[in-house]
Protein backbone atom coordinates (compact mmCIF):
# COMPACT_ATOMS: atom_id res chain seq x y z
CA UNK A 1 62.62 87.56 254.06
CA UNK A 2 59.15 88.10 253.36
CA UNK A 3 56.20 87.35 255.63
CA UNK A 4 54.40 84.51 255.67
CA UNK A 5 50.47 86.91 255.52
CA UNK A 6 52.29 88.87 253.04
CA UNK A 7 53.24 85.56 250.66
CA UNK A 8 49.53 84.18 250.55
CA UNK A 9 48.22 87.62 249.64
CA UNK A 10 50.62 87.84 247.26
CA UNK A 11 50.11 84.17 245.57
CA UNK A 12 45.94 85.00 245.82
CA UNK A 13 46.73 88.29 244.26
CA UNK A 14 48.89 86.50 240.90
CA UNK A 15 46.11 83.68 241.00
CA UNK A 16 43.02 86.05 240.69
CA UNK A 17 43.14 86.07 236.69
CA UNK A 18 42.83 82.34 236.37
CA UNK A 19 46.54 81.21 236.25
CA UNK A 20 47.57 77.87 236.74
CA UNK A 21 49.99 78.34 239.36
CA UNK A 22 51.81 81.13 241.10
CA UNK A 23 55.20 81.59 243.05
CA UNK A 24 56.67 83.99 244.88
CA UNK A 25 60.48 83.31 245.10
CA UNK A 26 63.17 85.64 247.12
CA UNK A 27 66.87 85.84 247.66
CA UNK A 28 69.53 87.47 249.26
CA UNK A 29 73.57 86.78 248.50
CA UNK A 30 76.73 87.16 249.50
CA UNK A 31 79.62 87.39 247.36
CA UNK A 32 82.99 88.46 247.83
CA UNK A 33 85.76 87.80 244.63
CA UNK A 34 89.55 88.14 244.51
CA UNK A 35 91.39 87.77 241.03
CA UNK A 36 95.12 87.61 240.98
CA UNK A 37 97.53 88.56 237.88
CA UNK A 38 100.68 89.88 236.46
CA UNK A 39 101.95 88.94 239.96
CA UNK A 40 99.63 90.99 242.06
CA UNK A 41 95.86 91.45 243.33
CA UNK A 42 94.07 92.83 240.59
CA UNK A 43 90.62 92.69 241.71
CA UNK A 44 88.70 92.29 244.97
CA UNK A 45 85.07 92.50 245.13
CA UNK A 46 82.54 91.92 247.74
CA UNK A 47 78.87 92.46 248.22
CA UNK A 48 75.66 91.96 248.58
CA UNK A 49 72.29 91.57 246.44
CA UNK A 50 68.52 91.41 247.37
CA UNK A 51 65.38 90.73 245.33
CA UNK A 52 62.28 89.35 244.67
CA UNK A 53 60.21 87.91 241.83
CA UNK A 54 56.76 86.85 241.14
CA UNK A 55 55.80 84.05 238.55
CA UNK A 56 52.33 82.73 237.23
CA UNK A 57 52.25 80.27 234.82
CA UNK A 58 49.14 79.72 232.58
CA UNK A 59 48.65 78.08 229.02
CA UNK A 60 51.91 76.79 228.69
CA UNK A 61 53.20 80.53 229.07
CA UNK A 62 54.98 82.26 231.94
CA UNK A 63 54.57 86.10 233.27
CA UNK A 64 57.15 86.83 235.46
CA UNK A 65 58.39 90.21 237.59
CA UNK A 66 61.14 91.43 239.61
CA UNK A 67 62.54 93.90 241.67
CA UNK A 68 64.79 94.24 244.65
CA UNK A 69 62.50 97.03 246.54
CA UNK A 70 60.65 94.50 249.39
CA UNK A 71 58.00 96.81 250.29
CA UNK A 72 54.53 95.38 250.49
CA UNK A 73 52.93 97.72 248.03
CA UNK A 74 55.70 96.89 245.16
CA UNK A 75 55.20 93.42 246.32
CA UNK A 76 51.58 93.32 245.49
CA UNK A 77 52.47 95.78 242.07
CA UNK A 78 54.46 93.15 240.51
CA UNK A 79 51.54 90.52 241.54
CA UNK A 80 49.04 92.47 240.00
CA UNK A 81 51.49 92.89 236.47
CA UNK A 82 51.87 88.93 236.07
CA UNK A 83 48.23 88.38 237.01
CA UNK A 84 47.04 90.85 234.06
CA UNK A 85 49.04 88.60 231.67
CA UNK A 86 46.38 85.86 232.26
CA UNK A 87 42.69 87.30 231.36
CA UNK A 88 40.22 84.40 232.80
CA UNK A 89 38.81 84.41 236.49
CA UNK A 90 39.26 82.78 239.58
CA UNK A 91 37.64 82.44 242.32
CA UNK A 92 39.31 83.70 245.72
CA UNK A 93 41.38 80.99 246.57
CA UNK A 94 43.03 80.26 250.42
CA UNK A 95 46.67 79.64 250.47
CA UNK A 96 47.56 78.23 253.61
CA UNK A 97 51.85 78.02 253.46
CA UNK A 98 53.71 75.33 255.35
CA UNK A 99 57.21 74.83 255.27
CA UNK A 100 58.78 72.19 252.75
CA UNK A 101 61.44 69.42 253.86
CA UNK A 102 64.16 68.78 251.99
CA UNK A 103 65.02 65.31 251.13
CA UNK A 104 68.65 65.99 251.71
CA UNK A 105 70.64 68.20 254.05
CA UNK A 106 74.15 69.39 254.01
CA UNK A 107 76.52 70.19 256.28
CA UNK A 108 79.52 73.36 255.96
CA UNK A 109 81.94 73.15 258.60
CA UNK A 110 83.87 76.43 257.76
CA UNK A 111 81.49 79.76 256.80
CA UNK A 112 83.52 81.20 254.16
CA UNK A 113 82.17 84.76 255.53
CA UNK A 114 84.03 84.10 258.71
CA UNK A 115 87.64 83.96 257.31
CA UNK A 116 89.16 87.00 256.85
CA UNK A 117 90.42 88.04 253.81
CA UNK A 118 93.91 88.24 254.78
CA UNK A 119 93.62 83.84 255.14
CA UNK A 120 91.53 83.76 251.50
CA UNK A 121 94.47 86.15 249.71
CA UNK A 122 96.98 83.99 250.97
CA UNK A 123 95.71 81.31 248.82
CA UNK A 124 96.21 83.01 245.75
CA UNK A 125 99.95 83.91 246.59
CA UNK A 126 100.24 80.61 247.29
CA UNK A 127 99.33 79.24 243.49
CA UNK A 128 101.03 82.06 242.21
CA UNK A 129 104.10 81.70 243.66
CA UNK A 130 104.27 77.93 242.89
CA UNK A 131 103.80 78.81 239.41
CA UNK A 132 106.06 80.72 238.95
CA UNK A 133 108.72 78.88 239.84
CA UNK A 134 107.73 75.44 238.43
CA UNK A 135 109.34 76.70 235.22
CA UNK A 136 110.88 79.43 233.59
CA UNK A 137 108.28 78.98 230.22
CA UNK A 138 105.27 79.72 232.48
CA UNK A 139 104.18 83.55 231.23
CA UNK A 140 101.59 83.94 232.71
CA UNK A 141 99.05 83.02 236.06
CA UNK A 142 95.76 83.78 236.55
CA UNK A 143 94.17 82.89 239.90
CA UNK A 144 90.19 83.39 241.14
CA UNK A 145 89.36 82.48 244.28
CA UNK A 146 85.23 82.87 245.02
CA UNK A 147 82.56 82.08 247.30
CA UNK A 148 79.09 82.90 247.40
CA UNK A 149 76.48 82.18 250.66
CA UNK A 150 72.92 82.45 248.55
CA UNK A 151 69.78 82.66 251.05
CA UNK A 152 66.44 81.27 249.02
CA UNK A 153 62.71 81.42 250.13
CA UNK A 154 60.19 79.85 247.46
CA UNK A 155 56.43 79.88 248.55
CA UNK A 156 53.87 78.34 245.94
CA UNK A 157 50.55 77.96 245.31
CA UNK A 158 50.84 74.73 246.08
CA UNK A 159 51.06 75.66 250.00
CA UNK A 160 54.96 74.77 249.97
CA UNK A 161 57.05 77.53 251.53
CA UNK A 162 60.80 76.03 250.69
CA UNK A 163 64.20 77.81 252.32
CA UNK A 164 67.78 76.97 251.17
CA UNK A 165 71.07 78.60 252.29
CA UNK A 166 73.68 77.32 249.43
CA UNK A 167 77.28 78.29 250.53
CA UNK A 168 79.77 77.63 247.34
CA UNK A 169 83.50 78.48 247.22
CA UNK A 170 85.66 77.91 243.99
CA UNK A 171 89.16 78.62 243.26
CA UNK A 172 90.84 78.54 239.82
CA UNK A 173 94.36 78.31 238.55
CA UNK A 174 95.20 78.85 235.30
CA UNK A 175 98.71 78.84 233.04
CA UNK A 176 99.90 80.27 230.21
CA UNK A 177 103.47 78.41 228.94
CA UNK A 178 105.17 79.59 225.60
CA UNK A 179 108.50 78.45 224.33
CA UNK A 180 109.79 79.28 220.63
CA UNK A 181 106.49 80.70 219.50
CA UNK A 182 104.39 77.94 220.93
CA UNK A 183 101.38 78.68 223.51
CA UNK A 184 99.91 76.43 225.97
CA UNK A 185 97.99 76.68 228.66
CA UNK A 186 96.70 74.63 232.00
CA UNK A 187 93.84 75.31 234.23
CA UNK A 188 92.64 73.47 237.26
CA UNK A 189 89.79 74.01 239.09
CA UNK A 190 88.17 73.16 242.59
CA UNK A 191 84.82 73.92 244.29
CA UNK A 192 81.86 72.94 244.98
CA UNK A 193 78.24 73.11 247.28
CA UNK A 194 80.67 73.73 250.71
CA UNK A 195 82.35 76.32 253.06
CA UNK A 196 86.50 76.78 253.49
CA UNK A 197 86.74 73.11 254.48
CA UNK A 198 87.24 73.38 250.98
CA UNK A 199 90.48 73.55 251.58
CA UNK A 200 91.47 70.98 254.20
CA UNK A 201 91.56 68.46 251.06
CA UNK A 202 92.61 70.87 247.92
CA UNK A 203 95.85 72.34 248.24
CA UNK A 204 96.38 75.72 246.04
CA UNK A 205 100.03 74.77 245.27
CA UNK A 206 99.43 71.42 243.81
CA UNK A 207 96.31 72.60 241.88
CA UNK A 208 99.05 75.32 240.03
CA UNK A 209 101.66 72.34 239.90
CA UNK A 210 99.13 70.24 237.80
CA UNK A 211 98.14 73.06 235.87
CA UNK A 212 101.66 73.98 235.21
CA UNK A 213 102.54 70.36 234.09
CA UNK A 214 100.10 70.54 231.85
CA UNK A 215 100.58 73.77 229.76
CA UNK A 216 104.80 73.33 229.94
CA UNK A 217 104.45 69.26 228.97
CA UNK A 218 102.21 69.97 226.02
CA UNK A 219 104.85 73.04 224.66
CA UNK A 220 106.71 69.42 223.70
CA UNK A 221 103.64 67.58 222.22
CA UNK A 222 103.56 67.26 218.31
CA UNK A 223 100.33 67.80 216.58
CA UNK A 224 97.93 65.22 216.64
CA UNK A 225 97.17 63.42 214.21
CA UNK A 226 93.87 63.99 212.03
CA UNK A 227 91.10 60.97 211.24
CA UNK A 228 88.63 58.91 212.30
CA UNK A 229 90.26 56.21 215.08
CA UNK A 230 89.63 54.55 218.51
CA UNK A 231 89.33 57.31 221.36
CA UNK A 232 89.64 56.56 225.11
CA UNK A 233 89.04 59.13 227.58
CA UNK A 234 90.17 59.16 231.36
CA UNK A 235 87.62 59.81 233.92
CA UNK A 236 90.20 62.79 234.67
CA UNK A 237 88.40 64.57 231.82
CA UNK A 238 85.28 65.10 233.60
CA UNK A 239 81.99 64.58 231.97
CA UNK A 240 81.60 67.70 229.56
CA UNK A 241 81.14 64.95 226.70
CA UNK A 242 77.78 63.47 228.79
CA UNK A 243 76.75 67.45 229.61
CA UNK A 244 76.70 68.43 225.81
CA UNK A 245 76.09 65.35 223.97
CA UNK A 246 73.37 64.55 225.84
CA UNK A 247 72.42 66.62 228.82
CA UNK A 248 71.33 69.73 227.04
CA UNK A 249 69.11 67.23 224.88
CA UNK A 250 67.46 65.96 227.60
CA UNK A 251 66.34 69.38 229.32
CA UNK A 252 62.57 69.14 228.67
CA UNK A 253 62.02 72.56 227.25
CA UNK A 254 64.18 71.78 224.33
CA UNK A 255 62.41 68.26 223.97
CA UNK A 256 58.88 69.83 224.20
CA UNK A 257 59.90 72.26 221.40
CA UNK A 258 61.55 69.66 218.63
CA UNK A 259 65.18 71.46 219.88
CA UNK A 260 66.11 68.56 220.77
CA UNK A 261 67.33 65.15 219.33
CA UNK A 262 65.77 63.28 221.70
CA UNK A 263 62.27 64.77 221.11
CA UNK A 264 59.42 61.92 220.89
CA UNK A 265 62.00 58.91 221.55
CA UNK A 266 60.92 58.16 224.99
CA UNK A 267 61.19 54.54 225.75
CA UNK A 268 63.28 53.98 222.75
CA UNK A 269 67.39 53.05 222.58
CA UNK A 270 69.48 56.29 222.29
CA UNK A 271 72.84 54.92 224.00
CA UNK A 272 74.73 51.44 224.36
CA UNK A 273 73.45 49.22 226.82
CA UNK A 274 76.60 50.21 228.65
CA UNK A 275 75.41 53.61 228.83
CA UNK A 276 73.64 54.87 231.73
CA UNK A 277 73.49 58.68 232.37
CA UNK A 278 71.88 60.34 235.99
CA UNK A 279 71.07 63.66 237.29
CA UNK A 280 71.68 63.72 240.80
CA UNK A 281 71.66 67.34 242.91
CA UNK A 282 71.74 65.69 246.12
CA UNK A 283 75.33 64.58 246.06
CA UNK A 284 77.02 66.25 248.80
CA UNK A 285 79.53 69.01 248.51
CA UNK A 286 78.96 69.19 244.25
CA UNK A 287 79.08 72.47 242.67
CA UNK A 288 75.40 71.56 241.12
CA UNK A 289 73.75 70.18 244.52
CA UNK A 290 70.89 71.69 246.61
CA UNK A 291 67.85 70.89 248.83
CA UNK A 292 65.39 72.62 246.80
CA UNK A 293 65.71 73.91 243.14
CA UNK A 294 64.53 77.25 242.62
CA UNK A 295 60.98 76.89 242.53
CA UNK A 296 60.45 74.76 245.73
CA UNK A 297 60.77 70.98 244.48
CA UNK A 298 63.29 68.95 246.56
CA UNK A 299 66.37 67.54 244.97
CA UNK A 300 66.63 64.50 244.02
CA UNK A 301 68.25 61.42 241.56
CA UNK A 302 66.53 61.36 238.10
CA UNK A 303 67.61 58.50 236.16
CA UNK A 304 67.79 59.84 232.43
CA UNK A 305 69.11 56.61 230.58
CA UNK A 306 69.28 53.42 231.70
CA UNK A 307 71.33 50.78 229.60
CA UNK A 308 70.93 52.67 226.79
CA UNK A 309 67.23 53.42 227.24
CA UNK A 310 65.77 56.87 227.22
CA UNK A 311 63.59 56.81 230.33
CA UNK A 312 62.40 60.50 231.11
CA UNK A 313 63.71 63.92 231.04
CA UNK A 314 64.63 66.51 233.42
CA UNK A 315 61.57 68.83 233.84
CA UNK A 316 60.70 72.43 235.92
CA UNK A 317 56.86 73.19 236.88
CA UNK A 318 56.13 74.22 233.54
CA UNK A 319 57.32 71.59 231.15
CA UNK A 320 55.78 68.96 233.81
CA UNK A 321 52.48 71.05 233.44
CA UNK A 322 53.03 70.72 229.49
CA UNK A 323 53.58 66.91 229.77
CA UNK A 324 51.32 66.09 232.49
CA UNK A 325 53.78 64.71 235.16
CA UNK A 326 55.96 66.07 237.99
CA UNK A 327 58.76 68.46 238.34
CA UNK A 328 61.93 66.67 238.41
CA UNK A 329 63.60 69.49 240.79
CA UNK A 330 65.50 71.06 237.31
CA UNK A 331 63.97 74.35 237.79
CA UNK A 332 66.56 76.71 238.54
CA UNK A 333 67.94 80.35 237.65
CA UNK A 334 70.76 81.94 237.93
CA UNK A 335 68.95 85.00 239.95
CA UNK A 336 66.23 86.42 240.80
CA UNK A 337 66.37 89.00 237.91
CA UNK A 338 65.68 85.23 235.60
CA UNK A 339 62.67 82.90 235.68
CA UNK A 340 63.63 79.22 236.30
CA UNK A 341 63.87 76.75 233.19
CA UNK A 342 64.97 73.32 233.24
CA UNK A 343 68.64 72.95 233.81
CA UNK A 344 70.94 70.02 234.51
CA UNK A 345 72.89 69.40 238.10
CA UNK A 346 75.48 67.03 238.87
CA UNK A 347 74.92 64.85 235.28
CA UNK A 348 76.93 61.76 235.40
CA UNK A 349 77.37 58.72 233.33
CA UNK A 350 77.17 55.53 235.78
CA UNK A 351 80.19 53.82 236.16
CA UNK A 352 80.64 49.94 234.43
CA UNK A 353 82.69 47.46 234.98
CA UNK A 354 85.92 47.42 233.04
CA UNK A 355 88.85 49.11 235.20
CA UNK A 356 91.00 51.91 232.63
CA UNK A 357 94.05 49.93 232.84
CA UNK A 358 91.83 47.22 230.95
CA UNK A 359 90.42 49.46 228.69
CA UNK A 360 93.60 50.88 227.33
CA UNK A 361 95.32 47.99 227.18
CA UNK A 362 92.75 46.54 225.22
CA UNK A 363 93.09 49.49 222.77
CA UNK A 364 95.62 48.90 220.10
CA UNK A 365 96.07 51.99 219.02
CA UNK A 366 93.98 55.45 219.32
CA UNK A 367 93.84 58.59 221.11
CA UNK A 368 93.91 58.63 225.05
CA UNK A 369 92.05 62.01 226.31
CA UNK A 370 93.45 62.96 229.92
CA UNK A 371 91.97 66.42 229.82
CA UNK A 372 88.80 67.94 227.51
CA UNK A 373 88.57 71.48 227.17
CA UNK A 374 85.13 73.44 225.76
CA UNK A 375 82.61 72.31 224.16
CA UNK A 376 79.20 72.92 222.10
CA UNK A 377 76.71 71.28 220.85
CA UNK A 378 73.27 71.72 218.36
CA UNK A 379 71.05 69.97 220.66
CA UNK A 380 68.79 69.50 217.22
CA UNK A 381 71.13 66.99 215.42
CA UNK A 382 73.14 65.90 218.29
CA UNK A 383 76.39 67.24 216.61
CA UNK A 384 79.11 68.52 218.74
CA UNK A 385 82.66 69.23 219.11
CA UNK A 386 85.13 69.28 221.97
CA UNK A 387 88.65 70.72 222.07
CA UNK A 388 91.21 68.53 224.12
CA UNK A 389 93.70 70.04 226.39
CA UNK A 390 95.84 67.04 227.39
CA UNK A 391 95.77 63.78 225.26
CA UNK A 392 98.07 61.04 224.03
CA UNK A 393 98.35 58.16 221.72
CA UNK A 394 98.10 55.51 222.40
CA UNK A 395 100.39 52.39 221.04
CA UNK A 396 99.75 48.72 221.53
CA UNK A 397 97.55 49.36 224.35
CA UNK A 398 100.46 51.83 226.65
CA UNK A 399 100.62 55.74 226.74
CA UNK A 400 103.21 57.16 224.28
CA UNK A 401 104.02 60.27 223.12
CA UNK A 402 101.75 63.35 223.89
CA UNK A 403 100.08 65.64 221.32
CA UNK A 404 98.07 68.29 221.10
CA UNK A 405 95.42 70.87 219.17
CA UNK A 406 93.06 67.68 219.11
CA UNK A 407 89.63 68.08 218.71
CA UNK A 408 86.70 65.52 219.04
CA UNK A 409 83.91 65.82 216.09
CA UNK A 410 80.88 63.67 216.38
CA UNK A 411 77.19 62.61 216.70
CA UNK A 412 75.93 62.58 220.43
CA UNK A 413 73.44 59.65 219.86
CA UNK A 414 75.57 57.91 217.66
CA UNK A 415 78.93 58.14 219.79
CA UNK A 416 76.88 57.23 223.11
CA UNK A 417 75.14 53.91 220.70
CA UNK A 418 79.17 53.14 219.93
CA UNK A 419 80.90 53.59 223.37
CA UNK A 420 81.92 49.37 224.25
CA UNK A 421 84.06 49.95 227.15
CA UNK A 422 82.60 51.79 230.58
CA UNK A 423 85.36 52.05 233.59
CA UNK A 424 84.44 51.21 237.60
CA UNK A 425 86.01 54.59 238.24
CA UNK A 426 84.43 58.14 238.21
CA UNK A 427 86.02 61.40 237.69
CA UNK A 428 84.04 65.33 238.38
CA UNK A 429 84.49 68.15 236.76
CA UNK A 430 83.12 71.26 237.35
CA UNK A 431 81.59 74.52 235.57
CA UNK A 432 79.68 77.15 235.18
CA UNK A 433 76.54 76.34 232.45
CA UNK A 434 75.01 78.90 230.17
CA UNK A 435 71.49 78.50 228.62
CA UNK A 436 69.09 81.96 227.91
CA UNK A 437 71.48 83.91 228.56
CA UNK A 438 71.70 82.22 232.23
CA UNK A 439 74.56 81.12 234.05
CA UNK A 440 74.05 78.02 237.02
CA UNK A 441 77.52 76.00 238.30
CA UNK A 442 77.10 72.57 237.69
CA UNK A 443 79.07 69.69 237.47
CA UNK A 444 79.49 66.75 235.40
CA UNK A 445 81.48 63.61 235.71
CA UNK A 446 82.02 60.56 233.51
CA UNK A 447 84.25 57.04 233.88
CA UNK A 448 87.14 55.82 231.65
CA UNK A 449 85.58 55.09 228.32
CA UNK A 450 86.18 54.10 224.55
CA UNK A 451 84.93 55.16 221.69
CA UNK A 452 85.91 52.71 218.76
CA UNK A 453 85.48 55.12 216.13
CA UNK A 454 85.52 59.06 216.00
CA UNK A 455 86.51 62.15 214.10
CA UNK A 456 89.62 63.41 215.61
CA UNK A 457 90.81 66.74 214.66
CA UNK A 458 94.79 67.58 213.82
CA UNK A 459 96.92 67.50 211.61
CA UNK A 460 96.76 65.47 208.14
């Protein structure tokens, strides 16, 4: 995008006021959108958008400026704004670039921006139309099918020129049910870090059958029942309980500034010695992979907790500056308009040994979670709280009757220190995450596990 002569004089340029380190990173991306409702093509969108932003980071601080007008003089404009932030001197430093390898490489069969858009609507009829018919209580159908092709250049002071091409496509179903003034509703969702081969393996019409299920079997369900009890959830939940109980805690800018926690209690127990929790972006076809993060670092496996020890944290250039190690490859941002801070990937907890047709028959009675919903959590106590979109109980160690409006109150460190049962299977889930106002797609995945004792919200 930008020339390699025109890169080093642009680094030299940020550097010249004493700054740590400098970066020049630049993107161009591809987007096209389609959002079916009420029966009909609503929206259709399609585009493209350019930029460019320049980054020094000195003192434990961070100047950063962007624009989307490439010309050379605007180019060295926004070098010589960040490099005013920083008032020491340098001495003229050479910057010879050479390109970066990535540690992992992945393949798209199908270029999403070579199927027409006749083939892409067709999906959305599809899910639609399957919907609708599944039952007469289904109100309402909402279908989004995306995909993005994201070109990345990222050239550092540290003579590493990194490129990336990241080609994502998602599609989303969800259902609104209602019967005699009760409301449900089912999503399901599909996508990841690949082209349209996306669809050689998901089929539209089952994803809006299982969504449909969902919202017209829980229009049935009773309330469930309030207190604390024995919770087991499937790995078909996903692993938004390991992204907010932990994951945001473990993002080293909230560490580094007591937000977290987990602050100070490296080396120490945090989890059961079941518990092991990874960040892994070079998983192929994930929604939260790459080959480089956004400021150049490869990807790579970063083992968070092992057996219930806190063993490191997931850092960008900055934090690792601050803490005197290396960049995990968690710098990322959702644009070029943002500067990168740490951010998780594909965060999973590892998978154990139990299989989930031991665990819940070993479970006398409790709550069996099939699907979570949302989430938060205040990373600086650890509390959170989940809403649960499909559950059950669970009675003499079977499935019973299924309930809903369940919530799951809790502790993060406490709840990971109690979990006693970790499945041998492994289930993804998928999302957008928001931090500072930023927005990256991520995924998360957990096995089948049991909590002995939690708050469950219901009905008293």
């Amino acid at each position: 995008m930008i020339r390699k002569d025109i890169l080093s004089k642009l680094i030299r340029k940020a550097l010249s006021t004493g700054s740590e380190y400098a970066d020049v990173f630049s993107e161009s991306r591809l987007t096209t959108s389609i959002h079916l409702e009420d029966n009909k093509i609503e929206k259709v969108t399609s585009g493209v958008d350019s930029g460019v932003g320049v980054r020094t980071l000195f003192n434990s601080k961070t100047a950063y400026a962007y624009s989307n007008d490439f010309s050379t003089g605007n180019l060295m404009d926004m070098a010589s704004t960040v490099a005013a932030a920083s008032n020491g001197k340098s001495e003229d430093i050479v910057i010879d670039l050479e390109k970066s390898r990535p540690r992992v490489n992945f393949i798209i069969e199908k270029d999403p921006s070579q199927v027409n858009m006749d083939e892409k609507i067709s999906l959305l009829l599809q899910a639609n139309q399957t919907a609708r018919k599944f039952d007469s209580r289904i109100r309402q159908v909402s279908v989004i099918y995306r995909d993005m092709i994201q070109k990345v250049c990222i050239a550092g002071s540290d003579g590493n020129i990194a490129e990336d091409e990241r080609i994502h496509t998602l599609f989303i179903v969800n259902v609104i049910a209602s019967d005699e003034g009760v409301i449900q509703t089912g999503y399901e969702t599909a996508g990841g870090f690949t082209g349209f081969e996306l669809f050689d393996s998901v089929i539209p019409g089952q994803m809006a059958v299982i969504a449909s299920e969902r919202a017209v079997r829980m229009l049935s369900a009773k309330p469930a029942p309030a207190g604390r009890m024995p919770v087991v959830i499937s790995s078909e939940a996903g692993g938004t309980i390991i992204h907010e109980a932990i994951g945001h805690g473990l993002e080293a800018d909230l560490a580094q500034q007591g937000l977290s926690v987990y602050s100070g209690r490296l080396h120490t127990k945090v989890a059961s010695p079941l518990v092991t929790v990874i960040d892994d972006a070079t998983i192929p076809q994930k929604r939260g992979s790459f080959r480089f993060d956004d400021e150049g670092t490869p990807s790579c496996k970063t083992i968070l907790v092992e057996n219930g020890v806190l063993k490191g944290f997931m850092y960008d250039r900055l934090t690792a500056l601050n803490d005197r190690t290396v960049s995990t490859g968690n710098g990322r941002r959702e644009s070029y308009h943002s500067k990168p801070i740490p951010r998780m990937t594909n965060t999973y907890l590892a998978t154990g040994k139990s299989s989930a047709e031991e665990i819940l028959k070993d479970t006398d009675r409790g709550l069996f979670v099939k699907k979570m919903g949302g989430g938060q959590v205040n990373t600086v106590s650890g509390d959170f709280v989940f809403d649960v979109q499909e559950a059950y109980i669970i009675e003499n160690g079977s499935l019973t009757r299924p309930v809903r409006g369940a919530t799951l109150t809790g502790n993060g460190p406490e709840v990971l220190k109690a979990i006693d049962r970790v499945g041998n299977d492994l289930g993804f889930a998928i999302g957008t995450c928001g931090k500072d106002a930023q927005g990256v797609p991520v995924s998360d995945a957990m096995p089948t596990v049991r909590i002995p004792d939690i708050v469950v919200g219901g009905k008293i």
